[in-house]
N, C-alpha and C. Protein backbone atom coordinates (compact mmCIF):
# COMPACT_ATOMS: atom_id res chain seq x y z
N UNK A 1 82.03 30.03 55.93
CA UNK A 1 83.03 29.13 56.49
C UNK A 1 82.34 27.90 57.07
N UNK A 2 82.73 26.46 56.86
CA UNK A 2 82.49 25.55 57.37
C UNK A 2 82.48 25.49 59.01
N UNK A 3 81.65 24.72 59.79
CA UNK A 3 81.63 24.35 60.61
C UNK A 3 82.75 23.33 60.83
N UNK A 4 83.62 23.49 62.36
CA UNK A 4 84.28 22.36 62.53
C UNK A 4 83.34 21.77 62.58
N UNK A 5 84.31 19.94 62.51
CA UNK A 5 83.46 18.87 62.97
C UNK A 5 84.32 18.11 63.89
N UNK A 6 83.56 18.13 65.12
CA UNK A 6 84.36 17.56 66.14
C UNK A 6 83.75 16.49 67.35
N UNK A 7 84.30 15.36 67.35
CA UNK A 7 83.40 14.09 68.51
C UNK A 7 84.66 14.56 69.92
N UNK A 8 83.56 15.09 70.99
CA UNK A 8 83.97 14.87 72.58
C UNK A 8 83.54 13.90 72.98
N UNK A 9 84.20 12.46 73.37
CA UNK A 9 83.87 11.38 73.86
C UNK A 9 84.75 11.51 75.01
N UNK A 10 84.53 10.63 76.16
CA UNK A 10 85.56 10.30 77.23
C UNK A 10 84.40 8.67 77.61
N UNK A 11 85.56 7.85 78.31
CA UNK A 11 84.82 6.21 78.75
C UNK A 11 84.96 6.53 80.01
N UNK A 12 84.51 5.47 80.90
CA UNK A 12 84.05 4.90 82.18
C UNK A 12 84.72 3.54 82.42
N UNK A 13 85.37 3.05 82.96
CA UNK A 13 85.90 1.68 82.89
C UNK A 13 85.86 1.12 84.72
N UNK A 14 85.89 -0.31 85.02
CA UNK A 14 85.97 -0.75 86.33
C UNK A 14 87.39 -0.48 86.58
N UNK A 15 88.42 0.15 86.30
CA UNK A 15 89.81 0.59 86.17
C UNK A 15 90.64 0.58 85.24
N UNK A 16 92.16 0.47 85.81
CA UNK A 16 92.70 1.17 84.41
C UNK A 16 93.34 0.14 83.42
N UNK A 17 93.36 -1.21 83.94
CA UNK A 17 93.65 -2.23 83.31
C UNK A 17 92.95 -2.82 82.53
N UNK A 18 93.06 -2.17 81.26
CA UNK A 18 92.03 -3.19 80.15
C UNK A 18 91.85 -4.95 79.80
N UNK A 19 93.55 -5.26 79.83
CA UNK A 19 93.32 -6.16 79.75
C UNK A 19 93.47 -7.66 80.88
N UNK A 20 93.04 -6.78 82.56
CA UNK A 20 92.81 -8.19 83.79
C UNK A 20 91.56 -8.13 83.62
N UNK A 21 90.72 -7.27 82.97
CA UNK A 21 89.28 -7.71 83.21
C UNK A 21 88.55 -6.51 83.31
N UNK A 22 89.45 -5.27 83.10
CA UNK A 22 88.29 -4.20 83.47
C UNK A 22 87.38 -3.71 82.42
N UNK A 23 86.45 -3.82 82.47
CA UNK A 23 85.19 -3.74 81.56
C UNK A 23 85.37 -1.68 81.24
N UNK A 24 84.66 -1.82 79.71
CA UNK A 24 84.31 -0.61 79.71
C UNK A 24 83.03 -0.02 80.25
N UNK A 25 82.34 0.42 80.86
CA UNK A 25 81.13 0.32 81.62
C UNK A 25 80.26 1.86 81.33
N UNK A 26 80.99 2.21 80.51
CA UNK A 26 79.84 3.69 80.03
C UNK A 26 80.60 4.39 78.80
N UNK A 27 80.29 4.78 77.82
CA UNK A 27 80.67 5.41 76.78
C UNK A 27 80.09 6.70 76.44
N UNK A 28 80.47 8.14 76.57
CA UNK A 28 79.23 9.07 76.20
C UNK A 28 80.21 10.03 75.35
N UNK A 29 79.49 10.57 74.46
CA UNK A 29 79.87 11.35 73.35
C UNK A 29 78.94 12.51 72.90
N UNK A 30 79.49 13.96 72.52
CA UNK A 30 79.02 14.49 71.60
C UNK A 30 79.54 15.52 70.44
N UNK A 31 78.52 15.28 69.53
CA UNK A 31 79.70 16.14 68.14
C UNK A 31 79.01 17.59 67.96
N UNK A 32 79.98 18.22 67.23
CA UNK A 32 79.80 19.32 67.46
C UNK A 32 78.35 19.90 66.56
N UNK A 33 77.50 19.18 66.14
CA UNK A 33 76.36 19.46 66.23
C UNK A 33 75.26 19.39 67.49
N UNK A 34 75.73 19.02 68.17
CA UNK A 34 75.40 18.77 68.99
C UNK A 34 74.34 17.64 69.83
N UNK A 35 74.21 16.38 68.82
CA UNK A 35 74.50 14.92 68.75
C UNK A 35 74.70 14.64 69.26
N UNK A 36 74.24 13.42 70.45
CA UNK A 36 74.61 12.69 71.58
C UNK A 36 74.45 11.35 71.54
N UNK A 37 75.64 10.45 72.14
CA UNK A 37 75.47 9.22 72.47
C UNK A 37 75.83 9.21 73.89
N UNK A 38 74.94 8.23 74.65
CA UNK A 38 75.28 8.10 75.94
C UNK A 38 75.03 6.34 75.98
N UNK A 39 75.86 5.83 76.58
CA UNK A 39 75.68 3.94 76.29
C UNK A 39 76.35 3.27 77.10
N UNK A 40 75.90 2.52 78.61
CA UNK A 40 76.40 2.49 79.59
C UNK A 40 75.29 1.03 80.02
N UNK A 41 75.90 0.15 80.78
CA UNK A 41 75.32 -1.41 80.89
C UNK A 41 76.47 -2.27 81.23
N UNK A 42 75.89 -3.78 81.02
CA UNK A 42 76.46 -4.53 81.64
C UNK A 42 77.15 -5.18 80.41
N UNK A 43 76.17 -4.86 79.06
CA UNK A 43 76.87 -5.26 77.68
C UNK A 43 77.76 -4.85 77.43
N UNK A 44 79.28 -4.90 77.49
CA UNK A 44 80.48 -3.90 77.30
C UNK A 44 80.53 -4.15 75.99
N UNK A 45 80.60 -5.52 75.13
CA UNK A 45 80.59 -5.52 74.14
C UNK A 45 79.39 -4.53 72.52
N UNK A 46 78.53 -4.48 73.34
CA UNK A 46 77.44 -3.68 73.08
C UNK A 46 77.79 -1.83 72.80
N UNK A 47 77.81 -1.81 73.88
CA UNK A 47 78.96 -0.52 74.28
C UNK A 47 79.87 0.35 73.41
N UNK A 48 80.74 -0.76 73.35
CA UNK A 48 81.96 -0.53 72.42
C UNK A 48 81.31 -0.27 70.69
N UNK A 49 80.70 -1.63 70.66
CA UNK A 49 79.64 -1.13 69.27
C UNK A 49 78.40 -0.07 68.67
N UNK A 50 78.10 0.16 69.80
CA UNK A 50 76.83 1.46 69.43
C UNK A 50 78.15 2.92 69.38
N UNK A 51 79.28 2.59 70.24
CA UNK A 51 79.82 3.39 70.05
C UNK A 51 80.97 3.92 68.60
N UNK A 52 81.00 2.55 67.94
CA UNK A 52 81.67 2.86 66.88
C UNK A 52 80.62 2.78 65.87
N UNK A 53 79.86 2.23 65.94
CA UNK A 53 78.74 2.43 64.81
C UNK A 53 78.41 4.33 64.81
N UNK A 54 78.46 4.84 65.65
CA UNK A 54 77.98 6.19 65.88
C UNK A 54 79.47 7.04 65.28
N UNK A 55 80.49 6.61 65.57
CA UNK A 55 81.37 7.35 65.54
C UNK A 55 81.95 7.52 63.43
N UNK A 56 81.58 6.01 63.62
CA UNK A 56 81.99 5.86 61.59
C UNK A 56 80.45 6.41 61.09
N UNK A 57 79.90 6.90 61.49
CA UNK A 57 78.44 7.92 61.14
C UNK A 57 79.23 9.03 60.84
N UNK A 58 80.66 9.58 61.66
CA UNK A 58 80.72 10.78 61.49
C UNK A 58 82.38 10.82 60.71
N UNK A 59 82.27 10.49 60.11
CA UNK A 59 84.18 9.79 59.08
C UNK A 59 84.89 10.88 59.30
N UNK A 60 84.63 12.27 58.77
CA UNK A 60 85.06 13.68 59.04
C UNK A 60 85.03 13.88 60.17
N UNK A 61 84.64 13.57 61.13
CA UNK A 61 84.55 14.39 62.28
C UNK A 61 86.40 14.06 63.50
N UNK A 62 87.07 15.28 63.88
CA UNK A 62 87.97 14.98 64.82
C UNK A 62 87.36 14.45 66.15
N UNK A 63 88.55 14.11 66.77
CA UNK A 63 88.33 13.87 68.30
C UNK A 63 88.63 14.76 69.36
N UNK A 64 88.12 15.45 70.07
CA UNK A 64 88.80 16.06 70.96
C UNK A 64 88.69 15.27 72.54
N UNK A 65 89.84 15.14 73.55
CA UNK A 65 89.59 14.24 74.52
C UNK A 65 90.74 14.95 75.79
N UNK A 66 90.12 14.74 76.82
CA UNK A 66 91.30 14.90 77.97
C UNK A 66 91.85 13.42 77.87
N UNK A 67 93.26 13.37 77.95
CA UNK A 67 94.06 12.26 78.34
C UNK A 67 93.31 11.10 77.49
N UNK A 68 92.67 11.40 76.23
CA UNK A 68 92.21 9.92 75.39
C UNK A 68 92.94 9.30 74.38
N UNK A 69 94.37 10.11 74.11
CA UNK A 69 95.75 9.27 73.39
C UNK A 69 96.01 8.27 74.23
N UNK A 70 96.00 8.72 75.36
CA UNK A 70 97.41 8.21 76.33
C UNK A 70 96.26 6.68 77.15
N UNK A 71 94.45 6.90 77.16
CA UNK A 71 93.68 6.31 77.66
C UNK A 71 92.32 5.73 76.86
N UNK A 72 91.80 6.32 76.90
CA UNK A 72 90.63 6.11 76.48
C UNK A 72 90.74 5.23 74.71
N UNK A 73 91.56 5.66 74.01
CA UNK A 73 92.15 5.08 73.20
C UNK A 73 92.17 3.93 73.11
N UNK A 74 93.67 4.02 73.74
CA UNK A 74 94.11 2.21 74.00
C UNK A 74 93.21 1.82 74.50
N UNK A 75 92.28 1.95 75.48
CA UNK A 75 91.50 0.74 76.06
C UNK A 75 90.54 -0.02 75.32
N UNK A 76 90.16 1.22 74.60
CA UNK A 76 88.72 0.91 73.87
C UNK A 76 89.40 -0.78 72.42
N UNK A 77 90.57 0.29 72.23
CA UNK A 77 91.60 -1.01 70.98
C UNK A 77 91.44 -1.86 71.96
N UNK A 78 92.30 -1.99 73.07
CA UNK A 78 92.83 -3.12 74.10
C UNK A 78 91.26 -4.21 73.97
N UNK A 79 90.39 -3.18 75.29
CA UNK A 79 89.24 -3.95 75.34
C UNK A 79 88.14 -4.84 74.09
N UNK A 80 88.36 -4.02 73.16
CA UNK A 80 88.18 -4.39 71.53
C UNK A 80 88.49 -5.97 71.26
N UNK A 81 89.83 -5.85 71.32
CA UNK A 81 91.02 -7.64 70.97
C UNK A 81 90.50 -8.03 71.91
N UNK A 82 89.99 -7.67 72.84
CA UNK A 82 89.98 -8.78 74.32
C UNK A 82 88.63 -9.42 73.69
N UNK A 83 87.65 -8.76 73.43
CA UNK A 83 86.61 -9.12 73.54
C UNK A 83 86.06 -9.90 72.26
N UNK A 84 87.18 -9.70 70.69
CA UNK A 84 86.76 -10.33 69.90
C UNK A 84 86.16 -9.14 68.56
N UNK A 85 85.76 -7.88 69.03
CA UNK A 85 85.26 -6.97 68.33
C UNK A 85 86.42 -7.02 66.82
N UNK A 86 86.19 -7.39 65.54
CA UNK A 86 87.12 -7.28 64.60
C UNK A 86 87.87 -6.05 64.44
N UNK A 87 88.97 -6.27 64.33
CA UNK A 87 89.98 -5.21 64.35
C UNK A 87 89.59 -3.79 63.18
N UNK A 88 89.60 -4.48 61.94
CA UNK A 88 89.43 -3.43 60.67
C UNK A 88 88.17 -2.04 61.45
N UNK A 89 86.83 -2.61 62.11
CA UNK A 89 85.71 -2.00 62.49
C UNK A 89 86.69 -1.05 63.81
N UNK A 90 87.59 -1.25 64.49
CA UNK A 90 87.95 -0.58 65.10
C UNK A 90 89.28 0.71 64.67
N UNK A 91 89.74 0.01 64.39
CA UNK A 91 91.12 1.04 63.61
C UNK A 91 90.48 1.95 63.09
N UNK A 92 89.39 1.39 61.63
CA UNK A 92 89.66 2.25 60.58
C UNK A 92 87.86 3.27 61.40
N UNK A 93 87.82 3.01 62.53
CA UNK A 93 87.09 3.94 63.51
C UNK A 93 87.92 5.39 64.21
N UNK A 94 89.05 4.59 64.48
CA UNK A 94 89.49 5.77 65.52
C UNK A 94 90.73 6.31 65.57
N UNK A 95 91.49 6.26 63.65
CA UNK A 95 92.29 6.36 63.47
C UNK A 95 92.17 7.66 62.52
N UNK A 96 92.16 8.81 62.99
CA UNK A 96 91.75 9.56 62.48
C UNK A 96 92.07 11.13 63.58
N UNK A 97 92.01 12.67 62.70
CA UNK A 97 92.87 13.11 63.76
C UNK A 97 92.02 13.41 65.17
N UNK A 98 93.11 13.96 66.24
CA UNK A 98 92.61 13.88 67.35
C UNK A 98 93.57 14.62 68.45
N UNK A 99 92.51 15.77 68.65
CA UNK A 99 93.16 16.51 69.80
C UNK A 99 93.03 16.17 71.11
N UNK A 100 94.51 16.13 72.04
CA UNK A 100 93.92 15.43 73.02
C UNK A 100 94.01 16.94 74.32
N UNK A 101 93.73 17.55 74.79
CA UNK A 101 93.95 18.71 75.07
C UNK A 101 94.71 18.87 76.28
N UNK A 102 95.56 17.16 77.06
CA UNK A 102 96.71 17.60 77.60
C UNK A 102 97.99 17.44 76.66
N UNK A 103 97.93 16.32 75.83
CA UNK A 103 98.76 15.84 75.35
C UNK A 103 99.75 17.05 74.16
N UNK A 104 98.25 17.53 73.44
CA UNK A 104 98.32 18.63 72.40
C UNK A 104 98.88 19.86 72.73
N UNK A 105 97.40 20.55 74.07
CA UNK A 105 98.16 21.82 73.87
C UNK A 105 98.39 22.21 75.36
N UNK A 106 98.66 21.37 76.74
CA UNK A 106 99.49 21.64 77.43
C UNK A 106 100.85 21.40 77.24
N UNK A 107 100.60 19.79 76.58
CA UNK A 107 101.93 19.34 76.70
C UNK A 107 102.72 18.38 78.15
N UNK A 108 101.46 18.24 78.77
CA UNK A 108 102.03 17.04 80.04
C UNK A 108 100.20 16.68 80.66
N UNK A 109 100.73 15.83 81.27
CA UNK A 109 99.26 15.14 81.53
C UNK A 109 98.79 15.95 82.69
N UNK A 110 97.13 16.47 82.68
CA UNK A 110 96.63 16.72 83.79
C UNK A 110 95.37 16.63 83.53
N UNK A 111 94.69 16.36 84.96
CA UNK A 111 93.37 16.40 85.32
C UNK A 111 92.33 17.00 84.12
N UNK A 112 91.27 16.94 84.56
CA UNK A 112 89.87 17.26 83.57
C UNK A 112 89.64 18.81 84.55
N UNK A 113 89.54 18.26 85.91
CA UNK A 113 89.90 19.36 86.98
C UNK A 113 90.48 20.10 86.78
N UNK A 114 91.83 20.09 87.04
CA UNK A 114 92.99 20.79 86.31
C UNK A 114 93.35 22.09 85.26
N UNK A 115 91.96 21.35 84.21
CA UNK A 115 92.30 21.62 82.78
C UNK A 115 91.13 22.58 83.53
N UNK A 116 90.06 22.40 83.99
CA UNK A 116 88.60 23.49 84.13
C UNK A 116 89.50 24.67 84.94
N UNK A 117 89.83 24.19 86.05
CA UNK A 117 90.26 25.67 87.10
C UNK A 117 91.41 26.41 85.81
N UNK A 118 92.41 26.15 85.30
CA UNK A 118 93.01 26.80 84.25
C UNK A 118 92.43 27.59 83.62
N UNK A 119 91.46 27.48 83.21
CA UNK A 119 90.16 28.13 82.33
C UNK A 119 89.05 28.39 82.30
N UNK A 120 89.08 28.71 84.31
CA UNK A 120 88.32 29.70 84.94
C UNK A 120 87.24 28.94 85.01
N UNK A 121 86.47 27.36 84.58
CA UNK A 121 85.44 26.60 84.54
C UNK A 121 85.51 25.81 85.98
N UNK A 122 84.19 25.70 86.73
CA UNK A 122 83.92 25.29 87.89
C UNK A 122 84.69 23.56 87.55
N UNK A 123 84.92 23.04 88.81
CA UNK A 123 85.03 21.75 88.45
C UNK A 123 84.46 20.54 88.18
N UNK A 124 84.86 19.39 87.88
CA UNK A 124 83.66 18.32 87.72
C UNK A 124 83.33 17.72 89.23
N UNK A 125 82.41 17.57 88.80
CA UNK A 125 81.41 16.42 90.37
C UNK A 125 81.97 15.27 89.85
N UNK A 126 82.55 14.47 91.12
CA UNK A 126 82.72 13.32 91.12
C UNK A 126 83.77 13.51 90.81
N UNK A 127 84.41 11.98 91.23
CA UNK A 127 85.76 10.94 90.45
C UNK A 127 85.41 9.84 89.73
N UNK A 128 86.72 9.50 89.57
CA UNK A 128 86.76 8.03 88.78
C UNK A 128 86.30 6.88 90.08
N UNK A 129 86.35 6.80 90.99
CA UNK A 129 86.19 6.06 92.05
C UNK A 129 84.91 6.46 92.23
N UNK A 130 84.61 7.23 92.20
CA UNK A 130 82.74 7.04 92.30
C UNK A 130 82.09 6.81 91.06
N UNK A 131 82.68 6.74 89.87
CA UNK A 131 82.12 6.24 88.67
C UNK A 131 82.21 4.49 88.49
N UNK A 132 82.65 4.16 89.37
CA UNK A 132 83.17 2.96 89.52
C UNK A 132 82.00 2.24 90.47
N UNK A 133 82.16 3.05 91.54
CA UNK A 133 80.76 2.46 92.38
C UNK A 133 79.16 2.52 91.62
N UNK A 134 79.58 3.98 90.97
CA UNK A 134 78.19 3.86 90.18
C UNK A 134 78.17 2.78 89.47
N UNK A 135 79.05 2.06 88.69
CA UNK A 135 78.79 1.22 87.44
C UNK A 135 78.29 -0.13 88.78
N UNK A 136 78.91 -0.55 89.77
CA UNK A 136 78.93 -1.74 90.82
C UNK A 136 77.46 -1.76 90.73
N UNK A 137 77.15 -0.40 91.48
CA UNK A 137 75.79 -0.35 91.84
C UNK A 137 74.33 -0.74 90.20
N UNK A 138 75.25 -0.31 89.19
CA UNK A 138 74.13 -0.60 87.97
C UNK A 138 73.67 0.43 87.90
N UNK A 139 73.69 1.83 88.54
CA UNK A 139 72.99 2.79 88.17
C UNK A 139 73.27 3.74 87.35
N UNK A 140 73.08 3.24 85.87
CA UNK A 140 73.57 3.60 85.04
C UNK A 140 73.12 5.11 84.18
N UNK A 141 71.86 5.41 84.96
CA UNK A 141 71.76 6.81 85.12
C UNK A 141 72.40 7.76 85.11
N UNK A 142 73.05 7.41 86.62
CA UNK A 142 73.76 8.70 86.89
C UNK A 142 75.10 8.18 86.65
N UNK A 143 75.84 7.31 86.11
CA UNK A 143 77.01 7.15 85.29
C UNK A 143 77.13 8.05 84.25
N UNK A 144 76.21 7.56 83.39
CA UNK A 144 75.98 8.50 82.01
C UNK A 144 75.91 9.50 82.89
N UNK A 145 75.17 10.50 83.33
CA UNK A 145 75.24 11.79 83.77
C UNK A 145 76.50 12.66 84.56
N UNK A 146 77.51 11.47 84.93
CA UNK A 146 78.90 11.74 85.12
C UNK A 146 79.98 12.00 84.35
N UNK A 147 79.59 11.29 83.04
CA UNK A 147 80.32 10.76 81.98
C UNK A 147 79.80 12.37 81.04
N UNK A 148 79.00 12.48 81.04
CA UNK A 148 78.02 13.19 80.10
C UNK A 148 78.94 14.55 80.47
N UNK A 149 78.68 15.23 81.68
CA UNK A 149 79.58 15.98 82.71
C UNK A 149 80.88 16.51 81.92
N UNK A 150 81.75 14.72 82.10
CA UNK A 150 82.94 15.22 81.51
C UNK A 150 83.38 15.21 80.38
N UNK A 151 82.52 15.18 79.54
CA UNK A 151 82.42 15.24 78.04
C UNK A 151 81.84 16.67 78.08
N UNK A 152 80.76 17.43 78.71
CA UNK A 152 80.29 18.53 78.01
C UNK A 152 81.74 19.87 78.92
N UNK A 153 82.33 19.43 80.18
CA UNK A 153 83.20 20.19 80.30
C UNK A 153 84.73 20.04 79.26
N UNK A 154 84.89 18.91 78.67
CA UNK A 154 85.83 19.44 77.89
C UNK A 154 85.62 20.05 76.78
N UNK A 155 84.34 19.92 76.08
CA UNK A 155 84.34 20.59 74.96
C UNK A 155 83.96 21.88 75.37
N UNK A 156 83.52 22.17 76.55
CA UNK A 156 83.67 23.95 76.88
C UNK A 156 85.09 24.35 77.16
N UNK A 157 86.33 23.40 77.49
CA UNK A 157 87.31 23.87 77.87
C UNK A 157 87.95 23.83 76.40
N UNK A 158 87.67 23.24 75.20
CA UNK A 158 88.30 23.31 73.54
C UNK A 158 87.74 24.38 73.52
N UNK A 159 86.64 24.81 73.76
CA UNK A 159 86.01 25.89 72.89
C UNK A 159 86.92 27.36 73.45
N UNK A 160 86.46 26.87 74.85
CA UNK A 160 87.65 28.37 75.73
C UNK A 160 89.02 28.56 75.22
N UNK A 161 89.73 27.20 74.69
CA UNK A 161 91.14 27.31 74.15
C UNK A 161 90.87 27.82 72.87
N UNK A 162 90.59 27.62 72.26
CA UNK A 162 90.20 27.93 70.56
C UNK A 162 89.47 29.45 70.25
N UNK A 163 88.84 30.43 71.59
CA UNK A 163 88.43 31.63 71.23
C UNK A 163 89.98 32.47 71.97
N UNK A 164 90.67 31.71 73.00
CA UNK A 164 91.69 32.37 73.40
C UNK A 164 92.66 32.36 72.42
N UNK A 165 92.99 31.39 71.60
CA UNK A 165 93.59 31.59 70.46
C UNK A 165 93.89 31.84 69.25
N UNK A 166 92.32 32.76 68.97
CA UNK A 166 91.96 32.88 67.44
C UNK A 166 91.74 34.25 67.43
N UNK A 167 92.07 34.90 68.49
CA UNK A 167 91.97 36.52 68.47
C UNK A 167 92.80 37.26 68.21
């Protein structure tokens, strides 16, 4: 039997308004080989591109995301047009299927938090408000290592949904 193929990405942004100015400020991903991008700076435009260059690397591969229909999505499109990034390089990037694991298989929006205590997984360190100071501060270290965080807890919380439901 084939291996799924699946990209856990989640972004970092200076807030939730893509288009007054809020920058994307960290991008981290990994597929279910276990493949990593982590890409976080002052280049947003940069950003956005190492991140789709990586992602059309993987044409087959789904998305799995907390709240990345309803977010992470649009911004990345939004911030995309804002910035000039050509449209075709973005669409025919991230148009493709994609589980979003409130949207899908709760069925109403909740936390990354939320989604861990449900499924018995400790919670994440940090907020969005301290990912925010991190990006102020430039320490883009431990951004990525926040980001990284909530990318490797959702794909433990797909994996927990997917053995609870295949038995």
């Amino acid at each position: 039997m084939e291996q799924e193929k699946y990209i856990v990405f989640d972004i970092e942004t200076f807030g939730l308004r893509a288009l007054e100015g809020r920058p994307i400020t960290c991008i981290c991903a990994l597929d279910s080989k276990g493949d990593r991008l982590n890409c976080s700076g002052n280049n947003e435009i940069e950003t956005i591109k190492q991140f789709l260059k990586w992602v059309n690397e993987r044409p087959d591969y789904k998305f799995i995301t907390v709240n990345g229909k309803d977010f992470d999505i649009p911004f990345i499109c939004l911030r995309s047009y804002y910035l000039g990034i050509p449209s075709p390089d973005v669409s025919s990037t991230i148009i493709r299927t994609h589980i979003d694991l409130c949207k899908d298989l709760v069925k109403k929006w909740m936390s990354l938090n939320d989604l861990a205590t449900l499924y018995g997984f400790e919670i994440k360190v940090g907020n969005g408000l301290e990912a925010i100071e991190l990006a102020k501060q430039q320490n883009w270290e431990k951004l990525e290592m926040y980001c990284r965080h909530d990318v490797d807890l959702t794909e433990k919380i797909y994996l927990k949904f997917k053995e609870l439901t295949t038995k």
